[in-house]
Structures are given as C-alpha cells and as structure tokens.
C-alpha atoms as a PDB file:
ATOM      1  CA  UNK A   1     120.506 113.621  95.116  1.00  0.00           C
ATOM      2  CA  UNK A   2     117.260 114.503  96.559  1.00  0.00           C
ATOM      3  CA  UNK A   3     114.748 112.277  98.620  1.00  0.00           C
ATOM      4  CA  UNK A   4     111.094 112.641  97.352  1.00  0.00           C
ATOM      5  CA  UNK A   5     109.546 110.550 101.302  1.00  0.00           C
ATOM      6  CA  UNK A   6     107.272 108.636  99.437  1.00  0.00           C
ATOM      7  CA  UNK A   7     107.524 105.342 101.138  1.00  0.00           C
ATOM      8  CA  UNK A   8     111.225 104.606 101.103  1.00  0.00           C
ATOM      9  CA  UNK A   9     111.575 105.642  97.453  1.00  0.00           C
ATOM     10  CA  UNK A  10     114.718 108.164  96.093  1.00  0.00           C
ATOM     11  CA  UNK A  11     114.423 110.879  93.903  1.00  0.00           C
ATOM     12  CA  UNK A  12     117.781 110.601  92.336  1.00  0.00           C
ATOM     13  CA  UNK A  13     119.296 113.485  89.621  1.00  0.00           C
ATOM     14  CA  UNK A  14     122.143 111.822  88.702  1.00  0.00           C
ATOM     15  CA  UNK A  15     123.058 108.280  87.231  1.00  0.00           C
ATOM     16  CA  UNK A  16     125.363 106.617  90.043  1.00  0.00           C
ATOM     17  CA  UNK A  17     124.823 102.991  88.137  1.00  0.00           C
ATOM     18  CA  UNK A  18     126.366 103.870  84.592  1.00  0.00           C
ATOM     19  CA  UNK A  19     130.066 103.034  85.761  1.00  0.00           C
ATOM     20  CA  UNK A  20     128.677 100.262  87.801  1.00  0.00           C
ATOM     21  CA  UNK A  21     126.698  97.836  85.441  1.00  0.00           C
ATOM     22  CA  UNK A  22     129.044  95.495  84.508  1.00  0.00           C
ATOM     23  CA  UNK A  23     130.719  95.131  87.809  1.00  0.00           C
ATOM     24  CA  UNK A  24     129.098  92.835  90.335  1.00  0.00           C
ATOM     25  CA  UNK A  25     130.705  93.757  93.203  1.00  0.00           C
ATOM     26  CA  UNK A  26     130.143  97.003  93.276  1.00  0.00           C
ATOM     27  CA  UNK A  27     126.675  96.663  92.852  1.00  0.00           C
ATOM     28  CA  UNK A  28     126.643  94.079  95.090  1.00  0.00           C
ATOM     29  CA  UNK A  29     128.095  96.669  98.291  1.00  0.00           C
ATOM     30  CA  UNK A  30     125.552  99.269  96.690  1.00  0.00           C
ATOM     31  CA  UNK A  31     122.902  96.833  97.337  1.00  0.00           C
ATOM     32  CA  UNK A  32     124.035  96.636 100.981  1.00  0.00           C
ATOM     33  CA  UNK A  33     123.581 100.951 101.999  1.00  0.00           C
ATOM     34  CA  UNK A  34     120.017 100.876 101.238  1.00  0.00           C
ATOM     35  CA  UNK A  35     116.699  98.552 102.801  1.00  0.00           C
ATOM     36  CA  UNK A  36     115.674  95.563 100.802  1.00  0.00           C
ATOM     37  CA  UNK A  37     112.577  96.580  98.996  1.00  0.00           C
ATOM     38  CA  UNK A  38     113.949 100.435  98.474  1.00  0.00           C
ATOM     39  CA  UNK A  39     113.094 102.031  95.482  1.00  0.00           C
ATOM     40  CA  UNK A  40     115.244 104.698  93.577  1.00  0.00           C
ATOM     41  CA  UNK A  41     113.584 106.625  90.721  1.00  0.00           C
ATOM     42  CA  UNK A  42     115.650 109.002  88.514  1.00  0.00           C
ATOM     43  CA  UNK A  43     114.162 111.860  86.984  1.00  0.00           C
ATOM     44  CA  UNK A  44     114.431 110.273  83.808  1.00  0.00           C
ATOM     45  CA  UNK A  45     112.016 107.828  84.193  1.00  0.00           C
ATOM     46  CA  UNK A  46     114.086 104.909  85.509  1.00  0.00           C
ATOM     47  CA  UNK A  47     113.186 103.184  88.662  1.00  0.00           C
ATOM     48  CA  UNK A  48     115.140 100.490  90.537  1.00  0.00           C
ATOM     49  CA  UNK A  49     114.631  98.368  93.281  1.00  0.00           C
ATOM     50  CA  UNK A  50     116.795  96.803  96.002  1.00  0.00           C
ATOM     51  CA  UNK A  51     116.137  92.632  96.504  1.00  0.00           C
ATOM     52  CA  UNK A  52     118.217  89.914  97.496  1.00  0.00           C
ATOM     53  CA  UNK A  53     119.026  87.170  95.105  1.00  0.00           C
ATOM     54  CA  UNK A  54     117.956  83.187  95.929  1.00  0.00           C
ATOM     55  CA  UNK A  55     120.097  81.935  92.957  1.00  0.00           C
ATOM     56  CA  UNK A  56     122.778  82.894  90.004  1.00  0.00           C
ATOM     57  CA  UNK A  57     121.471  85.691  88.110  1.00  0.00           C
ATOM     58  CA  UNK A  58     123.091  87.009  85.377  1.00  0.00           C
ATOM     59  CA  UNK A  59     123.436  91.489  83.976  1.00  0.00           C
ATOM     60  CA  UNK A  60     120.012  91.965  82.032  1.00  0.00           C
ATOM     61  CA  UNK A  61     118.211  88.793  83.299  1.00  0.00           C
ATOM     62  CA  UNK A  62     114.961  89.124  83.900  1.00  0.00           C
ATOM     63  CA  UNK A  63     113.935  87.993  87.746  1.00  0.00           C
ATOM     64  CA  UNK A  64     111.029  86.850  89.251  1.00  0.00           C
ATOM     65  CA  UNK A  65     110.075  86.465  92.982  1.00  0.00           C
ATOM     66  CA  UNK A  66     110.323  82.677  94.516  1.00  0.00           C
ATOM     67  CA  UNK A  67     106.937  81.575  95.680  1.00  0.00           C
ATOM     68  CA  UNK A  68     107.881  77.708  96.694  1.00  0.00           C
ATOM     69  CA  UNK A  69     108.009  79.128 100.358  1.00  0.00           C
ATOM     70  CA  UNK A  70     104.164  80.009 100.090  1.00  0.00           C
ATOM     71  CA  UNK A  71     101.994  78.199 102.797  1.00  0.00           C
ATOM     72  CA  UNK A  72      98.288  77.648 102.158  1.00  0.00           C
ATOM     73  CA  UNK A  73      96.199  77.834 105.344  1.00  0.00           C
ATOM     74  CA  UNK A  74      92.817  75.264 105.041  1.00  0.00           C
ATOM     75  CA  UNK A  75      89.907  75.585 107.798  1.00  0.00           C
ATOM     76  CA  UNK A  76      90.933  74.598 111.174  1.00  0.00           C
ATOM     77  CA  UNK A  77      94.819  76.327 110.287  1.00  0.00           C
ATOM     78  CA  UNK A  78      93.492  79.461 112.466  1.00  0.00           C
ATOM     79  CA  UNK A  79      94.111  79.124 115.571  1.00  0.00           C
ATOM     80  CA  UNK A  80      94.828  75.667 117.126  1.00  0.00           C
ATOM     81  CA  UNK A  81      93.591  73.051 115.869  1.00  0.00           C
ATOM     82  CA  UNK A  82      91.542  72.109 118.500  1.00  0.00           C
ATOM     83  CA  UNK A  83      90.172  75.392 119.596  1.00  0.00           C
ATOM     84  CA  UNK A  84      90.483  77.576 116.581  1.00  0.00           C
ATOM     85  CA  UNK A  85      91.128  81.194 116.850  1.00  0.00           C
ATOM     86  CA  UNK A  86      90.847  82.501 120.409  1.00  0.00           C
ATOM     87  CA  UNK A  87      90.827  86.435 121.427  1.00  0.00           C
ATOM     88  CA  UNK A  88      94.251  88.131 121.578  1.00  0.00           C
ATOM     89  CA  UNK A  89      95.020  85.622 118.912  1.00  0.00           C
ATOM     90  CA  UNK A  90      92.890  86.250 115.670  1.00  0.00           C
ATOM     91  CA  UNK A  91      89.894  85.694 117.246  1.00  0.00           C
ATOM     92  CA  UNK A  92      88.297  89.036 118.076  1.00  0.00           C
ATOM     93  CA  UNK A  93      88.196  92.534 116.377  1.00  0.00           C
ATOM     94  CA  UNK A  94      91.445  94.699 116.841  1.00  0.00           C
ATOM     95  CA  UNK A  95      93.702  91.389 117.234  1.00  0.00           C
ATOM     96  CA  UNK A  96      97.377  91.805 116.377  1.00  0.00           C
ATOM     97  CA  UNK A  97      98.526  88.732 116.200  1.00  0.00           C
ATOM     98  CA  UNK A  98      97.063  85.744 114.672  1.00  0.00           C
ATOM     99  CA  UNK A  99      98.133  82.094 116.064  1.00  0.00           C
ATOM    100  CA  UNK A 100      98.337  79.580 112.940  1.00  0.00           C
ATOM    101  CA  UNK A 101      97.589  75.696 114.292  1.00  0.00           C
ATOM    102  CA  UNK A 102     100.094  73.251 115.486  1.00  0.00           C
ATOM    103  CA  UNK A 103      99.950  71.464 112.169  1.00  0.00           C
ATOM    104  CA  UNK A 104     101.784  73.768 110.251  1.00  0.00           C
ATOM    105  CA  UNK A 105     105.428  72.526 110.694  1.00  0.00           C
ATOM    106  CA  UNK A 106     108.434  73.646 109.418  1.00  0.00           C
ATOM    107  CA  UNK A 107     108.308  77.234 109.582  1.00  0.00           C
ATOM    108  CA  UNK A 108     111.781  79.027 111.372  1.00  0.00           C
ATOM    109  CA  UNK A 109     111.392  82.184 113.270  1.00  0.00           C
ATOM    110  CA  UNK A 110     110.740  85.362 111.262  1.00  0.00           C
ATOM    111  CA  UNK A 111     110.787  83.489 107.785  1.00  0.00           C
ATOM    112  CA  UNK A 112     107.850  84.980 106.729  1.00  0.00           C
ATOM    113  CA  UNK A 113     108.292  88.617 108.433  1.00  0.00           C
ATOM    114  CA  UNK A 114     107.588  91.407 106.199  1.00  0.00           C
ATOM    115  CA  UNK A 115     105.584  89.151 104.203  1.00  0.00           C
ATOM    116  CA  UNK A 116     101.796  88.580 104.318  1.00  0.00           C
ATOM    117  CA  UNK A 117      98.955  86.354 105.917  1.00  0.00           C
ATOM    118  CA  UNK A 118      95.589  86.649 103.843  1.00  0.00           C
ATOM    119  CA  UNK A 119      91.858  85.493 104.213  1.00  0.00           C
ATOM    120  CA  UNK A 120      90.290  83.930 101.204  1.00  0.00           C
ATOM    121  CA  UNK A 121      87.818  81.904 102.500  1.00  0.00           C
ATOM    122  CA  UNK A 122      85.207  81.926 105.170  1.00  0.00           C
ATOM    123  CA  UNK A 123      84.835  84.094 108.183  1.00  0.00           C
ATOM    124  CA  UNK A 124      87.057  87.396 108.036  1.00  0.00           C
ATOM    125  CA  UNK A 125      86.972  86.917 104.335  1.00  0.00           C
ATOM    126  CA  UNK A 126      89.004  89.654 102.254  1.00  0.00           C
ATOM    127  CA  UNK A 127      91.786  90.954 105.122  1.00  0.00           C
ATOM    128  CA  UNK A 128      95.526  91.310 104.080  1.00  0.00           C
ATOM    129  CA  UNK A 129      98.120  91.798 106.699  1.00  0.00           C
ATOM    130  CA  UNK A 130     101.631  92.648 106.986  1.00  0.00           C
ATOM    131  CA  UNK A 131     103.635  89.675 108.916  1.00  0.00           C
ATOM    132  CA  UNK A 132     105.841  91.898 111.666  1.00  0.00           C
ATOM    133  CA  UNK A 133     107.322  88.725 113.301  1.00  0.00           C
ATOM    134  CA  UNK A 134     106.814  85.515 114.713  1.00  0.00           C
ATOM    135  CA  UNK A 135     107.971  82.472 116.122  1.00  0.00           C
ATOM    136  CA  UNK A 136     109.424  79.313 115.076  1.00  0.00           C
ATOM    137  CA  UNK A 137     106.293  76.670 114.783  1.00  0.00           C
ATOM    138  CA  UNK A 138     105.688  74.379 117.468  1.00  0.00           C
ATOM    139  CA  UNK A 139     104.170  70.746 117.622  1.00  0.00           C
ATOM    140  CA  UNK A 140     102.039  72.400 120.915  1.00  0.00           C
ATOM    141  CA  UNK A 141     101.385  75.712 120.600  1.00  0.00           C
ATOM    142  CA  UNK A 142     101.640  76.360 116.821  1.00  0.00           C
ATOM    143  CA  UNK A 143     103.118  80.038 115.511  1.00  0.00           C
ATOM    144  CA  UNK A 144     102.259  83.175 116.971  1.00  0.00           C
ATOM    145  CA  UNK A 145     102.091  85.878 113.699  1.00  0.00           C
ATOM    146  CA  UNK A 146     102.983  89.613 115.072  1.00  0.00           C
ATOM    147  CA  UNK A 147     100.812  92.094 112.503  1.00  0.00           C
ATOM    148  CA  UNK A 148     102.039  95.749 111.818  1.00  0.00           C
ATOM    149  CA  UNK A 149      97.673  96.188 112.050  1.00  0.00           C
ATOM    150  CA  UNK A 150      94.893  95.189 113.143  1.00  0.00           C
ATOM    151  CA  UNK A 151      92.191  92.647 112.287  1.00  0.00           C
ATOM    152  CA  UNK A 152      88.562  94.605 111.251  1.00  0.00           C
ATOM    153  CA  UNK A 153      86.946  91.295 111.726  1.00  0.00           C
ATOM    154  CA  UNK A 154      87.469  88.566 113.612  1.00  0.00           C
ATOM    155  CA  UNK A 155      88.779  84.819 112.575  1.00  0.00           C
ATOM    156  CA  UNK A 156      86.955  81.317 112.697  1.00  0.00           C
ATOM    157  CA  UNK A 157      88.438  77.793 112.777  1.00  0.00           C
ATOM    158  CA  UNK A 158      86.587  78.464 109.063  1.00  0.00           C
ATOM    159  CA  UNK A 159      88.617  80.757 107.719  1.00  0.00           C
ATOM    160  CA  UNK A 160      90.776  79.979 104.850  1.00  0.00           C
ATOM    161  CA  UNK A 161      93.996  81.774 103.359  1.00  0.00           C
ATOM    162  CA  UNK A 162      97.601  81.880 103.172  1.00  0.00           C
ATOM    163  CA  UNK A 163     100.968  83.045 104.125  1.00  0.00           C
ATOM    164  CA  UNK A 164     103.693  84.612 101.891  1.00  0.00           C
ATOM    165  CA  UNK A 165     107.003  85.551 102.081  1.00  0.00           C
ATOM    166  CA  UNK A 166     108.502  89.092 101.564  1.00  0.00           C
ATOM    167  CA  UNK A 167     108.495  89.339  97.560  1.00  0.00           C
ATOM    168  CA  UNK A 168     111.881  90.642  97.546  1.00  0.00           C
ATOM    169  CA  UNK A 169     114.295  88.525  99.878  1.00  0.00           C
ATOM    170  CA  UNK A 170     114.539  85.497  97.553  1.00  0.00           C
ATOM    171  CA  UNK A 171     114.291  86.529  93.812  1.00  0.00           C
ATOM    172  CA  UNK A 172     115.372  84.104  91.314  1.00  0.00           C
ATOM    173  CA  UNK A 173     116.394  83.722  87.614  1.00  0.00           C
ATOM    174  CA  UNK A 174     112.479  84.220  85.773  1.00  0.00           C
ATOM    175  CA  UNK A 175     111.873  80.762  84.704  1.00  0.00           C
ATOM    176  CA  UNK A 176     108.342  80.146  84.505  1.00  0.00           C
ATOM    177  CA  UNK A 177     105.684  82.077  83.212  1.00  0.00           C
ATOM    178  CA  UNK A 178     103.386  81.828  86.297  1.00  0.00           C
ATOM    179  CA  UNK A 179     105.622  83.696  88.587  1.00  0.00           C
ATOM    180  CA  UNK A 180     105.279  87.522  89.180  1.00  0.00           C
ATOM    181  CA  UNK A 181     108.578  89.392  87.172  1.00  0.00           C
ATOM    182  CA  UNK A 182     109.841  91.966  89.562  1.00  0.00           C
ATOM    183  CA  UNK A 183     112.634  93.989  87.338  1.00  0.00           C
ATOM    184  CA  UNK A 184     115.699  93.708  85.087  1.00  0.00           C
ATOM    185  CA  UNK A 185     119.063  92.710  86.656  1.00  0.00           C
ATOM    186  CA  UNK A 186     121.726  95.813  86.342  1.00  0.00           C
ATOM    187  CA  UNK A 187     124.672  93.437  87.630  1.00  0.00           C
ATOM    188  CA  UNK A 188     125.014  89.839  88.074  1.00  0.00           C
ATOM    189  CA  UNK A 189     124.348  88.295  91.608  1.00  0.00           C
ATOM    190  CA  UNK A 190     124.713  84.628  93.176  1.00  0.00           C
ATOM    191  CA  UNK A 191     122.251  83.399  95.836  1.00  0.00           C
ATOM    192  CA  UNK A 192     122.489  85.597  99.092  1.00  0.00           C
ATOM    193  CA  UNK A 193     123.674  88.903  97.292  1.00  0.00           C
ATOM    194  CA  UNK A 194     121.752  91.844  97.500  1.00  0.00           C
ATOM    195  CA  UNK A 195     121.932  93.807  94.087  1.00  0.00           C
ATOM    196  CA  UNK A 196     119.458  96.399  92.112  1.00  0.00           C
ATOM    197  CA  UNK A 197     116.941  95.456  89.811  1.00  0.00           C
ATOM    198  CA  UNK A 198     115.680  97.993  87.081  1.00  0.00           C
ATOM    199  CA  UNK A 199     111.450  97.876  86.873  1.00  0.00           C
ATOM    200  CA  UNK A 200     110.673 100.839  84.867  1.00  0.00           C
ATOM    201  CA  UNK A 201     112.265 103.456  82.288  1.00  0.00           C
ATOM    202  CA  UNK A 202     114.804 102.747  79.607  1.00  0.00           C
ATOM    203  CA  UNK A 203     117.171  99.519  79.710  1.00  0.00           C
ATOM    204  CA  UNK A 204     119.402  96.741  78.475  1.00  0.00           C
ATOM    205  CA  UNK A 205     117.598  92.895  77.757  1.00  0.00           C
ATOM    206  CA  UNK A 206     118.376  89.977  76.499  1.00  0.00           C
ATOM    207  CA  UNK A 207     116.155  88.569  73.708  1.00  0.00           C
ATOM    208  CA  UNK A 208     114.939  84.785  73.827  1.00  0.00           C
ATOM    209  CA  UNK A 209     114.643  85.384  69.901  1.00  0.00           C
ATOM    210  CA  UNK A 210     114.199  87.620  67.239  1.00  0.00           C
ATOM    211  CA  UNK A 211     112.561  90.702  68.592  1.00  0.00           C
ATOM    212  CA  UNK A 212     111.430  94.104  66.676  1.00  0.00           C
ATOM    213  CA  UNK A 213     111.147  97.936  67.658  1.00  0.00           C
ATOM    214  CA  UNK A 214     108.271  98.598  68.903  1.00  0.00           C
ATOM    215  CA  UNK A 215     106.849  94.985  69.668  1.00  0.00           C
ATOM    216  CA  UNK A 216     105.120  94.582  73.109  1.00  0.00           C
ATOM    217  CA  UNK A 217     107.296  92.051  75.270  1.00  0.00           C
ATOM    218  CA  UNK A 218     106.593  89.788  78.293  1.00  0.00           C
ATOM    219  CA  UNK A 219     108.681  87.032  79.643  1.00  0.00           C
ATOM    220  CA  UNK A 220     109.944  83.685  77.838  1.00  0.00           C
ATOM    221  CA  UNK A 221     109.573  80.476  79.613  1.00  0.00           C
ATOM    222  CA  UNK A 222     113.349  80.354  80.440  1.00  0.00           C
ATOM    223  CA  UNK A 223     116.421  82.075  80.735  1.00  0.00           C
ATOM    224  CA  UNK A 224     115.363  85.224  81.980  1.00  0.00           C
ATOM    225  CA  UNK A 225     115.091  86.504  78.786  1.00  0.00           C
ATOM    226  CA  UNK A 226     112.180  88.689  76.963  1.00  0.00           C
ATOM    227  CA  UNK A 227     110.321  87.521  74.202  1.00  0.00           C
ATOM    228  CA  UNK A 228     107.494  88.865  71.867  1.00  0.00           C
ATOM    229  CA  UNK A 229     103.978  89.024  73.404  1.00  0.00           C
ATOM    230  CA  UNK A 230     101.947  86.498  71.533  1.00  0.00           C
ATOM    231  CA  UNK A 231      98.841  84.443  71.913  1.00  0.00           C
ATOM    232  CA  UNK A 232      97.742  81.970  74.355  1.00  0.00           C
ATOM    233  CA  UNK A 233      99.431  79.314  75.210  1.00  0.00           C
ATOM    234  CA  UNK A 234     103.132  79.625  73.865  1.00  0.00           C
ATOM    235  CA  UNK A 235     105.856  81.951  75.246  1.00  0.00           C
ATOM    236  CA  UNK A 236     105.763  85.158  76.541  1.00  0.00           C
ATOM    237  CA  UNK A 237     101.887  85.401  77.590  1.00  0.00           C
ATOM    238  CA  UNK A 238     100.938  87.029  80.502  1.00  0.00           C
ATOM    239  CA  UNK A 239     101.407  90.705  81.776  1.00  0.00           C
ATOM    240  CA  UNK A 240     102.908  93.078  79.358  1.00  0.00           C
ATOM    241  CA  UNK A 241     106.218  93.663  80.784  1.00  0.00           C
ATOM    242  CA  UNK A 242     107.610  96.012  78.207  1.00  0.00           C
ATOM    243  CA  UNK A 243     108.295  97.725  74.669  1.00  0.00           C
ATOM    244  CA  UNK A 244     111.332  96.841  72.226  1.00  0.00           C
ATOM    245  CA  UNK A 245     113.091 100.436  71.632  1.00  0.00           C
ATOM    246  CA  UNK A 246     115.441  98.688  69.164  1.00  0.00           C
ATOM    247  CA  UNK A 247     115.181  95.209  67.207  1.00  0.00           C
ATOM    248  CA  UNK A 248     117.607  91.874  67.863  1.00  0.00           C
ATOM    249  CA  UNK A 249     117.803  89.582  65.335  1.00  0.00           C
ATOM    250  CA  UNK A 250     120.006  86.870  67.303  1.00  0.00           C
ATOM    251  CA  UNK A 251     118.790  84.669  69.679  1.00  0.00           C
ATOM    252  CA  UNK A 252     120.597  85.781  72.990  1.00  0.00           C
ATOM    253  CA  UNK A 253     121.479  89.156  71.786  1.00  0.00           C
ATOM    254  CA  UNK A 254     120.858  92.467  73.746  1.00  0.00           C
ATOM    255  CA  UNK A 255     118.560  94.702  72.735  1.00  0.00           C
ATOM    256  CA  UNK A 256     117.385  98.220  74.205  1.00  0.00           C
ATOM    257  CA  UNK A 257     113.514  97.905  75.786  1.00  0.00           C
ATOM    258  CA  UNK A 258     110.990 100.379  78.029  1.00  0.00           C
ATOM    259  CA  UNK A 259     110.426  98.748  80.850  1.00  0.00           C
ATOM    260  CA  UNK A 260     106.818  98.684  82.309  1.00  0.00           C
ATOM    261  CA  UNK A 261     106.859  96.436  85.520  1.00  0.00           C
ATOM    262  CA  UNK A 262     106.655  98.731  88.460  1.00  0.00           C
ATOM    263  CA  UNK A 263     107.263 102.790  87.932  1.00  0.00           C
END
C-alpha cells in the first residue's frame, strides 16, 4: 500500500474492504486506525472516506452530513455585544481568534473545532476559517474561536456569518434533499461509530424505485436510497450524485452505480 501525501489521502493497490463489507464490526475498528475525514483512493478509481456516524445507518445507504448544529451569527454576534470585535479578538488584521458575543448560548467546548466560522455579510465580507478550538460559551465573556489562520481583514459589530461543524463527525441516514450527500455506506454503523463511506468509483446502492443502466441518479427524499434524476420539484433533484451501471426493477433492490460525489 503506498501513500500518495496529498492531504491525508491513501494511495491504496489492493482492496482491504472486499472481505469486510458486510461485517460491521470490522469496519467499524477499521474506522478507528485512521483520522476522521481521511481519504483512501484505490487505483481503481474508488475513493473512501473516514466519518463518524450521528444515527443508524444501514450497508449501501446513502449519508448526508447533519447541519441542525449550524449557528447563524447576525450583526452585533462579533465580538461582545456591547463592544463588538476588539483587537486580538477579530478586530484587527492578522487576528487568530475571533470572540463570538455573550448571546450565543449553548455551545460546549470544542463542538465546533475543525469546523468553520464564515463572513457573509458586512465588514470582512467573504473570509472562511478553520475553527482550531475554543471554549465553552459564557453568559460574560462569550466564546473565544482559536483559527488555524489568520484574518486578511478585520471584523465589525456589522459583520454577519456563521459557524459550522466539522462535516464529517455527525453524518446521518440522507433524508432530505437539502442536505449535502457525503458517500455510500460500505458497512452498517449506529450513532457514535466511526465507519468508511465510499464517494467515488464503482459501488453497491439501493434503489428508491425502478432504476435503468445508464440513468443519471441523485438522492430520494428518504431512506438513503438513490433515485432517477428528474425535474424540479419531485425526488431526486439536486446535484448529480451518480450513474446506474446496471438496472433494478424492485423498489429496495441493489443495484451497481458510479459514484460521482467526491473523487
């Protein structure tokens, strides 16, 4: 197995997961050698992708990542309330660390570490950051956001945005067709596991109904499953998440499909 250093991802030459697809634990203590987020490409095209599940998730159900943790930031979040953003603190140029206002409650230490804080609106419009760490929130001083780099412009009690989790601590079941889909499940997984998820290359799905070869395919509106990519406004809209290599007549029934989520 060879290691290609392109930002956590593995190169591998052989197929470690053929043996291992229909047993759950086994994935499951896979799951826990390599970094959540890790990617492992096989030279056939196949990539995977380490995540932790936030629910029951059935072999060859589609997931998506959980975005009910999301926390919009308005004007006047910045910073304390009462000040706004101060230097050291979001404030000035070069800042790393932004301090999020005293309002925001219910946050525990580190929940949104490895995730992201964005500007939308106002001043230091456009910036994306990587959360490092921070504290739990706190009625006085608010929550102190450690950044992996820094601010290019500085913050106002103006500024508008949001804060995100790490996409792949708490994936869930795809349910909805206005969450991102993140990969295919290789093994089943309850809520805590960490297990493999397949994004690209050749792979078993489950069809929500009758599907044909060749027929682009996004996600239905439950179940996990894929369905045929159709107009607007029924199942299955949305981002083209891959290609039926091999038609399923039943409802339920597994079918063979080229995945095109994440290569």
């Amino acid at each position: 197995m060879g290691i290609s250093g392109n930002r956590g991802s593995t190169l591998a030459t052989g197929n470690p997961f053929e043996d291992a697809i229909a047993n759950t634990s086994m994935k499951v203590e896979q799951g826990r050698t390599s970094s959540l987020g890790t990617f492992l490409r096989f030279e056939d095209g196949r990539t995977f992708r380490r995540v932790q599940a936030n629910g029951t998730i059935d072999m060859g159900d589609l997931v998506e990542m959980d975005v009910s943790n999301d926390q919009a930031l308005a004007a006047t979040d910045f910073g304390l309330a009462a000040a706004g953003p101060i230097a050291g603190e979001g404030g000035s140029i070069g800042d790393t660390a932004i301090r999020i206002a005293e309002n925001i409650t219910g946050i525990a230490a580190n929940e949104y570490a490895g995730g992201f804080v964005s500007v939308t609106a106002g001043t230091g419009l456009g910036q994306l950051r990587r959360i490092k760490s921070h504290n739990v929130t706190d009625a006085v001083d608010g929550c102190l956001l450690q950044l992996y780099d820094p601010l290019q412009l500085a913050l106002s009690n103006s500024s508008v945005g949001n804060l995100s989790m790490n996409d792949v601590e708490e994936v869930l079941q795809a349910s909805t067709l206005t969450n991102t889909v993140m990969g295919l499940a290789v093994a089943g997984a309850v809520a805590g596991d960490h297990m493999w998820i397949q994004t690209w290359g050749r792979a078993i799905g489950r069809a929500a109904e009758a599907i044909t070869a060749g027929e682009p395919l996004g996600a239905d509106a439950e179940n996990g499953e894929f369905a045929p990519k159709v107009a607007a406004g029924t199942d299955a809209t949305g981002v083209l998440i891959g290609i039926a290599r091999t038609a399923q007549a039943a409802e339920n029934g597994y079918f063979e499909v080229d995945l095109r989520i994440t290569p």
